[in-house]
N, C-alpha and C. Protein backbone atom coordinates (compact mmCIF):
# COMPACT_ATOMS: atom_id res chain seq x y z
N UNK A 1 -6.00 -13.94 0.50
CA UNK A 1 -6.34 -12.64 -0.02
C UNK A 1 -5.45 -11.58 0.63
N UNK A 2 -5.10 -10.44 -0.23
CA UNK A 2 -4.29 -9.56 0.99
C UNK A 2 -5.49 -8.28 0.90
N UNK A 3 -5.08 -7.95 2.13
CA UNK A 3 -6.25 -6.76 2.49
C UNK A 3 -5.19 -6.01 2.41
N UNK A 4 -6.15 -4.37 2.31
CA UNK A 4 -5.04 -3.34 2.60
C UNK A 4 -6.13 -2.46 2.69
N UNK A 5 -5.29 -1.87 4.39
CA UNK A 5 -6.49 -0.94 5.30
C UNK A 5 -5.74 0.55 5.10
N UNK A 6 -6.38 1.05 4.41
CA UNK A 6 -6.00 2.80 4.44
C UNK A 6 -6.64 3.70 5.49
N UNK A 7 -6.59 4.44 6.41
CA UNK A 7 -6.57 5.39 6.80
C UNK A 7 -6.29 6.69 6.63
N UNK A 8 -7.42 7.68 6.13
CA UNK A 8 -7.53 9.06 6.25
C UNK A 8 -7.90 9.92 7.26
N UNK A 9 -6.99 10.96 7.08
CA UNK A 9 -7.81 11.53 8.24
C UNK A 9 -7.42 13.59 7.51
N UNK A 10 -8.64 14.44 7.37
CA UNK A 10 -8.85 14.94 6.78
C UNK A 10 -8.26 14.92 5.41
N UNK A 11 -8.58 14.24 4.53
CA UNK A 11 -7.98 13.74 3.08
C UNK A 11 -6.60 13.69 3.07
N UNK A 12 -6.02 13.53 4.53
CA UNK A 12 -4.55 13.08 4.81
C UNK A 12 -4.40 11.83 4.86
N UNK A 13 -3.32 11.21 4.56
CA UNK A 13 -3.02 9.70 4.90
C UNK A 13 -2.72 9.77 5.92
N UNK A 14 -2.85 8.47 6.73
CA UNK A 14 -2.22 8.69 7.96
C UNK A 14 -1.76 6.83 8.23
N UNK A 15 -2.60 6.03 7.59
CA UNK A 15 -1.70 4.77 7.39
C UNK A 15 -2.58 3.64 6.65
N UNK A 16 -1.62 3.17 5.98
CA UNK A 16 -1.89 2.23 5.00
C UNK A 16 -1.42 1.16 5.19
N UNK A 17 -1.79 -0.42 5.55
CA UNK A 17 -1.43 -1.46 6.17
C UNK A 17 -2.06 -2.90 4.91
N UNK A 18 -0.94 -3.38 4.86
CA UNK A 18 -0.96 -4.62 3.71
C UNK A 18 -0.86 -5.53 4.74
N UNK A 19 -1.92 -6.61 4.55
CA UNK A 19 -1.63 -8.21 5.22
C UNK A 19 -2.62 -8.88 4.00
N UNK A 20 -1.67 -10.03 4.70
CA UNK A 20 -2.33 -11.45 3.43
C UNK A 20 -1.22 -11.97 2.54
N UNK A 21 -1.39 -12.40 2.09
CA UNK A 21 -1.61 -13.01 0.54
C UNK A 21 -2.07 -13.81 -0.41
N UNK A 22 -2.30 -13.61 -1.70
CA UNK A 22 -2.82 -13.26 -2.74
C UNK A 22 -3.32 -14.88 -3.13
N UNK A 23 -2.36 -15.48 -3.48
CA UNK A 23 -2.89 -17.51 -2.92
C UNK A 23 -3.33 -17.23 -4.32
N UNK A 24 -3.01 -16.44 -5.87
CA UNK A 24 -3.51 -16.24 -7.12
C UNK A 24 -2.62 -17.66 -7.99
N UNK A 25 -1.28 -18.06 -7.68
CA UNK A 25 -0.45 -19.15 -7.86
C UNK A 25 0.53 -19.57 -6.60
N UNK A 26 1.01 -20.41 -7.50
CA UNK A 26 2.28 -20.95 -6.52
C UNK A 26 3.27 -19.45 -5.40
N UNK A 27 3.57 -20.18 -4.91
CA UNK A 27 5.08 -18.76 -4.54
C UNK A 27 5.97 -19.01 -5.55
N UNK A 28 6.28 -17.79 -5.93
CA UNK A 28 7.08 -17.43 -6.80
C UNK A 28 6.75 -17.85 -8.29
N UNK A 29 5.76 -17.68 -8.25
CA UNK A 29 4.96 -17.62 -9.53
C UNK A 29 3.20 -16.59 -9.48
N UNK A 30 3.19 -15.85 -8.12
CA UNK A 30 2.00 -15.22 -7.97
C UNK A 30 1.78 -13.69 -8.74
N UNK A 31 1.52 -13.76 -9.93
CA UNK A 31 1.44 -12.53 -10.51
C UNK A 31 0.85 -10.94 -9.41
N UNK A 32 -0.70 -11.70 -8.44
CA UNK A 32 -1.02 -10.68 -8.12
C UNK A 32 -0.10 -10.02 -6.67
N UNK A 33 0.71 -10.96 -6.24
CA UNK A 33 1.08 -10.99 -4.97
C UNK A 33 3.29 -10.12 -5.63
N UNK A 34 3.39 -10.28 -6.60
CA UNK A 34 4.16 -9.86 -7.24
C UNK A 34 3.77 -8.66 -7.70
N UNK A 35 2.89 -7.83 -8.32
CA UNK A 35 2.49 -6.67 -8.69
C UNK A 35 1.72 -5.59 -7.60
N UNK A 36 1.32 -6.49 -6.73
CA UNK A 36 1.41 -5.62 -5.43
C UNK A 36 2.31 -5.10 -4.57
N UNK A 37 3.30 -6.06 -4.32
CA UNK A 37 4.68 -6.30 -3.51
C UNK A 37 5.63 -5.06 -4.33
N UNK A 38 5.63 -4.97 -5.76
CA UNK A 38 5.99 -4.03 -6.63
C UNK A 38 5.80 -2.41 -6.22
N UNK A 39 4.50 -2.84 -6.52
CA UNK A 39 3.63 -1.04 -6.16
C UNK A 39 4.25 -0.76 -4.86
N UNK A 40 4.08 -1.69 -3.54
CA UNK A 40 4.13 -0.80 -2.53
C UNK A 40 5.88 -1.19 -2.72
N UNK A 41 6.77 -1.69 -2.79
CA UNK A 41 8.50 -1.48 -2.38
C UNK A 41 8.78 0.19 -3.41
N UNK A 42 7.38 -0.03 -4.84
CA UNK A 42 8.85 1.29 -5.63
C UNK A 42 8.20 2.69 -4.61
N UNK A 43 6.96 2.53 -4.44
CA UNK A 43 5.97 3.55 -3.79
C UNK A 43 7.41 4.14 -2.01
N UNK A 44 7.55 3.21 -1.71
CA UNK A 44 8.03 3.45 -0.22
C UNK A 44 9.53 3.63 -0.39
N UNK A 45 10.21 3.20 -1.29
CA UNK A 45 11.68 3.64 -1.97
C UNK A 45 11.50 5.18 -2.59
N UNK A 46 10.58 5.86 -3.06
CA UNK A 46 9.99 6.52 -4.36
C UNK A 46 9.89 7.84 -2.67
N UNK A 47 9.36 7.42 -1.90
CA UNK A 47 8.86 8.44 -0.87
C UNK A 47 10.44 8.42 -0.38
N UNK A 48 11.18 7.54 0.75
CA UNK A 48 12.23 7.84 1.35
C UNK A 48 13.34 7.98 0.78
N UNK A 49 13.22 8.10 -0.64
CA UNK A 49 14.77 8.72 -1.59
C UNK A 49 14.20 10.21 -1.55
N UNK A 50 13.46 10.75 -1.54
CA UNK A 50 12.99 12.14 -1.40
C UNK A 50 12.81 12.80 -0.21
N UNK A 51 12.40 12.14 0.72
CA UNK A 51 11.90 12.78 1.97
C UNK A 51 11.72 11.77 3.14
N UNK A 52 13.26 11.29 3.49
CA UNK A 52 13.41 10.10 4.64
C UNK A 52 12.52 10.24 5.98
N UNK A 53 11.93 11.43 6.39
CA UNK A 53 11.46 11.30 7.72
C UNK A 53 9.78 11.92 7.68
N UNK A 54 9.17 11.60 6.01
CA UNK A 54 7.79 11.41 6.09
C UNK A 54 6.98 10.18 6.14
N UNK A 55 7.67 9.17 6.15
CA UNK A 55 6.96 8.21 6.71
C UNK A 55 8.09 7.13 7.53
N UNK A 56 7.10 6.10 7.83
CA UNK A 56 7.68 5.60 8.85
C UNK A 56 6.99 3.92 8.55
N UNK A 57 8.46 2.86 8.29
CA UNK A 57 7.39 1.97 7.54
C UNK A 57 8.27 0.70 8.19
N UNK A 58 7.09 -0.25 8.60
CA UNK A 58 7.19 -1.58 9.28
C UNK A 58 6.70 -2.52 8.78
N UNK A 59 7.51 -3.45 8.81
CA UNK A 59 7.82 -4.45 8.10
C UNK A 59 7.92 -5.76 9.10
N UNK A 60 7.15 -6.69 9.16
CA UNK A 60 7.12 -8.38 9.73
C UNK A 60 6.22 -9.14 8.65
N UNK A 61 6.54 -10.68 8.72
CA UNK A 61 6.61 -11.53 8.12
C UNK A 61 4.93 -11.53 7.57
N UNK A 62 4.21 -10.97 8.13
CA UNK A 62 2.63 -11.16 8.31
C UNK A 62 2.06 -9.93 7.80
N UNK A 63 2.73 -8.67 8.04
CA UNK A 63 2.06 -7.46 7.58
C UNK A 63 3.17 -6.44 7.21
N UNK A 64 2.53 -5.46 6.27
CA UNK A 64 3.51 -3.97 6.04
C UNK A 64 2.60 -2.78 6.17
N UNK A 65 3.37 -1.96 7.04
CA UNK A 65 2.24 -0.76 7.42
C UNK A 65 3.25 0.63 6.91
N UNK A 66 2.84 1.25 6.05
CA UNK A 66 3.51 2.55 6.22
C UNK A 66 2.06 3.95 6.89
N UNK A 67 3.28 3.96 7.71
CA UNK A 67 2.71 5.21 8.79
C UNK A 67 3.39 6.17 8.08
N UNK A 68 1.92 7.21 8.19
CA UNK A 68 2.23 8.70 7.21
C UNK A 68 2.56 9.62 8.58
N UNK A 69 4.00 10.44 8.13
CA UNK A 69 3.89 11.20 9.40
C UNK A 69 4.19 12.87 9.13
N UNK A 70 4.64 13.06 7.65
CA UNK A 70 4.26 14.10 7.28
C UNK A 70 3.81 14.20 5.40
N UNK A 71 2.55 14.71 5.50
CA UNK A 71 2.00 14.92 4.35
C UNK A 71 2.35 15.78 3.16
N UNK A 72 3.64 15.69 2.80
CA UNK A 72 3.75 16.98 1.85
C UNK A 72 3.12 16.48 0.37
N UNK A 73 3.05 17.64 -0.34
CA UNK A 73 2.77 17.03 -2.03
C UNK A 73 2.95 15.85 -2.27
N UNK A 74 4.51 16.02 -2.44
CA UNK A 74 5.05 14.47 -3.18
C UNK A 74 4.71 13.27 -2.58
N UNK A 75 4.98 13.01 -0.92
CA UNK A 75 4.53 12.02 -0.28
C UNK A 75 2.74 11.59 -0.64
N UNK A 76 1.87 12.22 -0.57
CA UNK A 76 0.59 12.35 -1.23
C UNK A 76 0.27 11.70 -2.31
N UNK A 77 0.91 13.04 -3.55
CA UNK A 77 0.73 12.18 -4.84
C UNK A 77 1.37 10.98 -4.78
N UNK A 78 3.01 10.45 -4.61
CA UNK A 78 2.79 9.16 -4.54
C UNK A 78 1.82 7.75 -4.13
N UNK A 79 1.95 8.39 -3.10
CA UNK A 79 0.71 7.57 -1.87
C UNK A 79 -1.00 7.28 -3.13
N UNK A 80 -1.36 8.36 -3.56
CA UNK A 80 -2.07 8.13 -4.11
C UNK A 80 -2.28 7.59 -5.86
N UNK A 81 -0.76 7.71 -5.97
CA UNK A 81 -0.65 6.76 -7.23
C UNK A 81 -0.67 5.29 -6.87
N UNK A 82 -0.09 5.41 -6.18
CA UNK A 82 -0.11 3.66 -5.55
C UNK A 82 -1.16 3.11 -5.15
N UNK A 83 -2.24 3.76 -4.67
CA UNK A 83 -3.65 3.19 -4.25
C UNK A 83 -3.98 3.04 -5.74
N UNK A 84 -3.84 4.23 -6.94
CA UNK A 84 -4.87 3.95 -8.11
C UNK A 84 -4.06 2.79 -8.60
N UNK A 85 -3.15 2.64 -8.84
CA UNK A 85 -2.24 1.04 -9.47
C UNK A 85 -2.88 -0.15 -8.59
N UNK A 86 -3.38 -0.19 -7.52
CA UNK A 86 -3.45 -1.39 -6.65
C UNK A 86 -5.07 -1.14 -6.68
N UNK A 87 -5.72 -0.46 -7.11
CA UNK A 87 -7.03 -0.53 -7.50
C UNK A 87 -7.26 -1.12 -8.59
N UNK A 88 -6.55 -0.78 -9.44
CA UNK A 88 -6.72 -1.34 -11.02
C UNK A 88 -6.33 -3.11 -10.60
N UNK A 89 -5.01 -3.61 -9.94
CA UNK A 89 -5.37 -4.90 -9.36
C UNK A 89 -6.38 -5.50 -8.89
N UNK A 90 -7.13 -4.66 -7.98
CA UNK A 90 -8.02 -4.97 -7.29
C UNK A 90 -9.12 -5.28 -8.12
N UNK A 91 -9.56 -4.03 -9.29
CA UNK A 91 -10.77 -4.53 -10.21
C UNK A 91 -10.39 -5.69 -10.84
N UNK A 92 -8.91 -6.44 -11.54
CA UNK A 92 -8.62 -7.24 -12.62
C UNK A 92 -9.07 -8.61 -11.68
N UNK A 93 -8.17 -8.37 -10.45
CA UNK A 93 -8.49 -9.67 -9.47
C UNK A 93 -9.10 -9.60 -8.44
N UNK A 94 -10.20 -8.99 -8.49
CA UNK A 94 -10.98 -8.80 -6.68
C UNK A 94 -11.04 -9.93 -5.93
N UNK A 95 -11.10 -11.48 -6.31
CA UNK A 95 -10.51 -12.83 -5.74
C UNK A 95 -9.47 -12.62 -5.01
N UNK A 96 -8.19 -12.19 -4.70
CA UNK A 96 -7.24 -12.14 -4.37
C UNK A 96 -6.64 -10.56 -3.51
N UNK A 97 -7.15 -9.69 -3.83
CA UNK A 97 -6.68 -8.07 -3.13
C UNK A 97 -8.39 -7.25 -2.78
N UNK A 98 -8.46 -6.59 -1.50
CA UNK A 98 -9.35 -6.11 -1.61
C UNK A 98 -8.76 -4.77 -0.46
N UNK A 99 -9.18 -3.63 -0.92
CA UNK A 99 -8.85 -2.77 -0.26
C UNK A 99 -10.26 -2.11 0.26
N UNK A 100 -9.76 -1.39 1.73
CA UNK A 100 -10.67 -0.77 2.45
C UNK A 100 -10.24 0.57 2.79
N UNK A 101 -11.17 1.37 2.55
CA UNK A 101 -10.49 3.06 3.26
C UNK A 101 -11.49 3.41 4.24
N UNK A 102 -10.76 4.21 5.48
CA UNK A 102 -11.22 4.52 6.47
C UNK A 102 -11.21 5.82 6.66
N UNK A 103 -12.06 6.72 7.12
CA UNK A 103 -11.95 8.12 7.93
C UNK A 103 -12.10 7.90 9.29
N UNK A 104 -10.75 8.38 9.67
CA UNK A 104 -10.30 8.38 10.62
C UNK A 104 -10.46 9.68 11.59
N UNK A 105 -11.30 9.75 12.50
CA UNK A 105 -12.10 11.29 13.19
C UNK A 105 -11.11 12.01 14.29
């Protein structure tokens, strides 16, 4: 399953962390693990072609975390298009993706 832990902190992002996977088919045949992997690469290309030093994003074999480090509009609305696309995954396949949001104090 891949989880993905969001963090808010006053209706700010402050980090969003993908681990897992999806185990929906084979590798390289996993629709849900492919349409996730999608959302978050155009989402994090989509933010640092616009505004290279609002986030900050790590990458190992096991997890992907993008750390929010400044909140403007665009970084936002993206950020939050990408949660509603990976929600709509989440309702089609809740077997396989489940996301959690946090307020962060």
């Amino acid at each position: 399953m891949i989880r993905i832990n969001v963090i808010i902190n006053n209706n700010n992002y402050k980090k969003i962390s993908f681990k897992g996977h999806a185990l929906y088919d084979d590798y390289g045949k996993d629709i849900v693990c492919a349409a996730v992997s999608a959302t978050y690469l155009c989402t994090v290309n989509a933010i640092l072609s616009i505004s290279s030093d609002s986030i900050n994003v790590i990458q190992s074999d096991d997890i992907n975390i993008i750390e929010v480090i400044y909140n403007d509009n665009i970084t936002k609305k993206l950020l939050d298009n990408m949660l509603k696309c990976l929600k709509s995954i989440e309702k089609n396949y809740p077997k396989y993706i489940k996301i959690n949001s946090k307020e962060e104090e």
